[in-house]
Protein backbone atom coordinates (compact mmCIF):
# COMPACT_ATOMS: atom_id res chain seq x y z
CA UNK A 1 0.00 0.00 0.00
CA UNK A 2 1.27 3.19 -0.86
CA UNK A 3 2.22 6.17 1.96
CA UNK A 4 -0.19 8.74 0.54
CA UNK A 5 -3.24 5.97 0.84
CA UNK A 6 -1.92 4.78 4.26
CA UNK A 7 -1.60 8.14 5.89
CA UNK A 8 -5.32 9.09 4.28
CA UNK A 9 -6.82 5.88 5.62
CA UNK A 10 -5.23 6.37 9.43
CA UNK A 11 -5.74 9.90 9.84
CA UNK A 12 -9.54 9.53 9.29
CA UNK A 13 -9.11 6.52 11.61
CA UNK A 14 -7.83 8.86 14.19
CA UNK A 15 -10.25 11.59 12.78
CA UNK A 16 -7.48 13.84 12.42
CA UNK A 17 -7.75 15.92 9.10
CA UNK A 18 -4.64 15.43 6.78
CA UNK A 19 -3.71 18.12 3.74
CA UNK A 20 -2.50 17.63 0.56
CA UNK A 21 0.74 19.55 1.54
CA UNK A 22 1.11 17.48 4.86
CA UNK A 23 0.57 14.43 2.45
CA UNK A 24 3.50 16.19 0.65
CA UNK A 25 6.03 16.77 2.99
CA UNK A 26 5.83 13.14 4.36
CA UNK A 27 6.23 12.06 1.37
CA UNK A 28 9.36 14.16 1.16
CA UNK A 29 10.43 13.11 4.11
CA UNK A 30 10.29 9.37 4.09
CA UNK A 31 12.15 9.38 0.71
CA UNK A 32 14.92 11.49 2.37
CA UNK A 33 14.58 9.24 5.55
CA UNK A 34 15.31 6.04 3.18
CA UNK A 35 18.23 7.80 1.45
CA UNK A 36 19.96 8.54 4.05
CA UNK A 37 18.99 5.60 6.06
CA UNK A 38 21.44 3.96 4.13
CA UNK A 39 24.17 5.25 5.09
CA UNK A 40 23.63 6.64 8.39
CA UNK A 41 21.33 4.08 10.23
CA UNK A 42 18.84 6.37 10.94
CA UNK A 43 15.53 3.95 11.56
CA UNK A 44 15.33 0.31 11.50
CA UNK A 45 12.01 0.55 10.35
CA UNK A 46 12.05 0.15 6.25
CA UNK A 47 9.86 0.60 3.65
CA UNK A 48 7.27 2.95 3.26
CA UNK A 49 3.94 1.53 4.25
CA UNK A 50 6.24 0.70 7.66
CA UNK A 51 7.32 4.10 7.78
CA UNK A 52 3.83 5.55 7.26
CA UNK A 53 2.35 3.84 9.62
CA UNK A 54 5.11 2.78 12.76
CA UNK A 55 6.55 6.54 12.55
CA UNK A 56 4.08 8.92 10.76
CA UNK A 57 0.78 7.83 12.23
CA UNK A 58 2.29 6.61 15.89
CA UNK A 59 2.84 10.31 16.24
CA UNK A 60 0.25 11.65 14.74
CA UNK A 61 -1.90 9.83 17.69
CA UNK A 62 -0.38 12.56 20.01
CA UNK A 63 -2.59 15.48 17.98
CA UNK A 64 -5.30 13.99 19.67
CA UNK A 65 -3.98 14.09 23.46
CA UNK A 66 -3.10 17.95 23.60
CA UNK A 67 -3.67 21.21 21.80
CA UNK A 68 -0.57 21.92 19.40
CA UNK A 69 -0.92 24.94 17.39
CA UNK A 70 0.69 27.86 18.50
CA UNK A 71 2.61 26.22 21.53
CA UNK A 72 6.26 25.96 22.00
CA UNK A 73 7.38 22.16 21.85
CA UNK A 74 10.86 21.03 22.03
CA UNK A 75 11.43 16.76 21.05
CA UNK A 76 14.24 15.81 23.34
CA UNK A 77 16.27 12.67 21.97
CA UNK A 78 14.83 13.37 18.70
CA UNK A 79 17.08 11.29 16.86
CA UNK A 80 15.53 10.83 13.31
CA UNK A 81 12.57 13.70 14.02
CA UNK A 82 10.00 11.28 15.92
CA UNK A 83 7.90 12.43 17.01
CA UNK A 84 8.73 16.16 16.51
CA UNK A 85 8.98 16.43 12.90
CA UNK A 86 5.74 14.12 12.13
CA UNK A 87 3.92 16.25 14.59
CA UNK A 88 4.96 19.47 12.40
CA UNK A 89 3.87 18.50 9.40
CA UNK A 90 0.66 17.40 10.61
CA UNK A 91 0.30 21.04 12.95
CA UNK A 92 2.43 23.52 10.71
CA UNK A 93 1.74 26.19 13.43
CA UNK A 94 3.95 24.35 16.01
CA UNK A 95 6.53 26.09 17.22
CA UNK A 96 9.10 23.51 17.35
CA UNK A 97 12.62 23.01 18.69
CA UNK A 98 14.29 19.10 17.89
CA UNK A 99 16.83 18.21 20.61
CA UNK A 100 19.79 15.29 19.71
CA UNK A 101 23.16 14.50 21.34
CA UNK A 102 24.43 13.28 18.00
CA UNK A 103 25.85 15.77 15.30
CA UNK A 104 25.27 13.57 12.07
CA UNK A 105 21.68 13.27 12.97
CA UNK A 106 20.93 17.09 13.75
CA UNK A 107 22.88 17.71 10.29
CA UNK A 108 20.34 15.52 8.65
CA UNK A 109 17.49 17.26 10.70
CA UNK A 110 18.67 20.45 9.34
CA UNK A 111 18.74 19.23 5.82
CA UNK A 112 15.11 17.60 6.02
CA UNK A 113 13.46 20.86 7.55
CA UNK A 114 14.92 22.67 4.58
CA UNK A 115 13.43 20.05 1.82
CA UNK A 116 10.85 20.15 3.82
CA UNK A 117 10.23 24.34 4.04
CA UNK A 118 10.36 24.26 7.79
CA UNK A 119 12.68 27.55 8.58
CA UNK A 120 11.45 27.76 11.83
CA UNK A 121 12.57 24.94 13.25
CA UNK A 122 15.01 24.87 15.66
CA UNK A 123 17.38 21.84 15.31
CA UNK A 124 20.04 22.30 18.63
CA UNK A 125 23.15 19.82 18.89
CA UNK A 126 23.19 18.79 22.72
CA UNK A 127 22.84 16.75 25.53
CA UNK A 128 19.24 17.20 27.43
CA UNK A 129 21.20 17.77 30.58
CA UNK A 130 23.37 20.40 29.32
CA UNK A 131 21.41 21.66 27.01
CA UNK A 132 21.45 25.86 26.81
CA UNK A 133 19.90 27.68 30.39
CA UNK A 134 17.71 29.68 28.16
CA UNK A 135 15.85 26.52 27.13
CA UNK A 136 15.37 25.79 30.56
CA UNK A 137 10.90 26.14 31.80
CA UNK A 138 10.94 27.81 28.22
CA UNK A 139 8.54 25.28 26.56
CA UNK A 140 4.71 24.37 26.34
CA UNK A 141 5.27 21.16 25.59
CA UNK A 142 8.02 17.71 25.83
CA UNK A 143 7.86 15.07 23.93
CA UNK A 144 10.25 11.95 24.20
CA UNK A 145 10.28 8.41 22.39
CA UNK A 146 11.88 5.71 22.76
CA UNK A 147 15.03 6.91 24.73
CA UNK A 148 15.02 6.01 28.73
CA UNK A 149 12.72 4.75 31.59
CA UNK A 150 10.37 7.06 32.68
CA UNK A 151 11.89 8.78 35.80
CA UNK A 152 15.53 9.16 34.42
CA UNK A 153 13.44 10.33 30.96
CA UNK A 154 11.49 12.61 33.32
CA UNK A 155 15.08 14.34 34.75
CA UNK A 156 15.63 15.29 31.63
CA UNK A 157 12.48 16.42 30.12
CA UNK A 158 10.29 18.45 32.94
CA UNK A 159 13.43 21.08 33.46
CA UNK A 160 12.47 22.52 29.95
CA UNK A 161 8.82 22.66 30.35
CA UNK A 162 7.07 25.77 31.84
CA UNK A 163 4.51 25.61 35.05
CA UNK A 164 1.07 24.52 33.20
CA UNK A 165 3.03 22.93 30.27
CA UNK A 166 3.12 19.29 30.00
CA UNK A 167 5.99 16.01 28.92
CA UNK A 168 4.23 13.66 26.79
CA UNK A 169 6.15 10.37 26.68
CA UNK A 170 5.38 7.56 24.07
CA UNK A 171 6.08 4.48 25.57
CA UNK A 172 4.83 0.63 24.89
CA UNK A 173 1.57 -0.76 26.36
CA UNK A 174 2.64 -1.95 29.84
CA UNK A 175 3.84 1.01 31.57
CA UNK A 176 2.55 0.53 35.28
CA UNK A 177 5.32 -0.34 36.54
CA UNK A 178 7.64 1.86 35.23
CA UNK A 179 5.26 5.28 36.07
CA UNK A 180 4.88 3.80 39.43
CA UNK A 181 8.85 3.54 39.92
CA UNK A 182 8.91 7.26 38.66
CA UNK A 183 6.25 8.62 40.91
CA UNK A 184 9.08 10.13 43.16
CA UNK A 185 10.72 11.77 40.46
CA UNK A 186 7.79 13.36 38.82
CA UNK A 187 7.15 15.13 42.28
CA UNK A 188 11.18 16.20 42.69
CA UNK A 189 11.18 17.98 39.24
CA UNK A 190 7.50 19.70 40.23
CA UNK A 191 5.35 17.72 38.06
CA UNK A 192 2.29 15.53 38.77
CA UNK A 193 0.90 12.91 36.75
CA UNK A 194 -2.11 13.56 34.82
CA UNK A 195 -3.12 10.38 32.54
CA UNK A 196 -2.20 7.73 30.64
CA UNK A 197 -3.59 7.80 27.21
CA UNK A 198 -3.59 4.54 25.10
CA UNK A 199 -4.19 4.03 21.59
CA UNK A 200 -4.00 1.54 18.47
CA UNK A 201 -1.92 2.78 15.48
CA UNK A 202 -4.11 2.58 12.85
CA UNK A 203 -3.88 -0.72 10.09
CA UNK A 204 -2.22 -2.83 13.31
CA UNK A 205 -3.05 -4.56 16.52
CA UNK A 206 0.16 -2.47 17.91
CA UNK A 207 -0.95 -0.78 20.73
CA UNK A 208 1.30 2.34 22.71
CA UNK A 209 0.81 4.51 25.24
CA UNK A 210 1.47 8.59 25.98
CA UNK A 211 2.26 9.39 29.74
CA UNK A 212 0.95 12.76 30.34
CA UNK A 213 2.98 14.57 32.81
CA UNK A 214 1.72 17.90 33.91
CA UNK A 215 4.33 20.74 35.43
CA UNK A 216 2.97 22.08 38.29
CA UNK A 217 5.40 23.82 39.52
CA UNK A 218 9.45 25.09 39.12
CA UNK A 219 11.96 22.25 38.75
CA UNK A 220 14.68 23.13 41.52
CA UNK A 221 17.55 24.40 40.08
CA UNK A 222 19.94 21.27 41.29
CA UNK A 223 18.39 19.26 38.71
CA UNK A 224 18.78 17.92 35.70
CA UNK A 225 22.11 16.39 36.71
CA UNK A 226 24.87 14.96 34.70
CA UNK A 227 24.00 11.79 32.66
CA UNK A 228 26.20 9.45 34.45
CA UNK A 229 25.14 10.26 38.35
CA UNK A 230 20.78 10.29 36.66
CA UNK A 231 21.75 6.30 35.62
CA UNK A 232 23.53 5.56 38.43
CA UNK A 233 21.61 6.95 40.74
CA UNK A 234 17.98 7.65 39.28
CA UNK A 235 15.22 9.71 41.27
């Protein structure tokens, strides 16, 4: 099945309307995701039915979980541009900022906003934890996928999110016992769990979740801290 039908048929499944210049720009982007892909291991996820449906519309399920236009959004661990990028074409009026500790992969960010006609995105070459001050309770919005367990994830996320702003984490279908083993951190860093949201990407039985982690207040100052002492000793 072709990426154009695929992406029409799941975003009326999520009842999410879809333009012909989103249509566009994912097409754009998977073909410059499977170029490159090739020689900078980018995504083990191949072909573009797979693509459309395991990246494109897994993200595009988070549309449905907060309001997006307008709001300041940074993707922290970005890697390839899930779910940051997917979201943008989706929501245009994002304001979006993608976050990744590895240089290759922000260059190729860069290069697919630009094929893309995204100039106002914000692709930053750091670690989370030492990521610019500036950044820091600067945001509307986190979003994370598919790099740590929750309360080391949650370190490094809530410090850029603003009181009233929210993390959204995607995360796999059993996640009780992680949230419960992060309940301390979410309180350190002056957030407060808010829901779990799960949902079916649409043309599979795969089913994920979205923690929603509201900021309720100022992260103290003393956090995040360095990468090695958040895995060795995690909140």
């Amino acid at each position: 099945m072709s990426l154009e039908r695929v992406l029409t048929e799941g975003f009326q499944e999520l009842g999410l309307p879809l333009s012909d210049e989103a249509v566009r720009r994912y097409r754009v982007y998977a073909d410059f995701l499977t170029q490159k892909n090739e020689v900078m291991n980018l995504t083990a996820i191949v072909g573009e039915e797979n693509i459309a449906r395991a990246h494109f519309l897994d993200c595009a399920a988070l549309l449905k979980l907060e309001p997006m236009a307008g709001r300041r959004a940074i993707d922290v661990g970005t890697g390839a541009g899930f779910p940051g990028l997917a979201l943008k074409i989706a929501c245009p009026e994002l304001q979006l900022t993608l976050l990744d500790s590895l240089d290759k992969r922000v260059g190729f960010l860069r290069e697919c906003c630009d094929r893309l006609g995204f100039s106002d995105v914000t692709c930053l070459h750091a670690r989370a934890e030492e990521a610019p001050g500036e950044l820091r309770e600067s945001f509307d919005l986190a979003f994370s996928r598919a790099v740590a367990r929750l309360n080391p994830l949650c370190e490094l996320c809530l410090p850029f999110v603003k009181p009233g702003g929210c993390m959204i984490a995607m995360k796999g279908p059993d996640i009780d016992s992680e949230l419960h083993g992060a309940r301390q951190a979410i309180r350190l860093l002056g957030g407060s769990w808010e829901r779990t949201e799960t949902y079916t990407v649409p043309g599979t039985d795969i089913t994920h979740s979205a923690v929603i982690v509201r900021k309720t207040g100022e992260t103290p100052l003393r956090y995040p801290r360095r990468w090695a002492q958040i895995k060795k000793q995690p909140l």
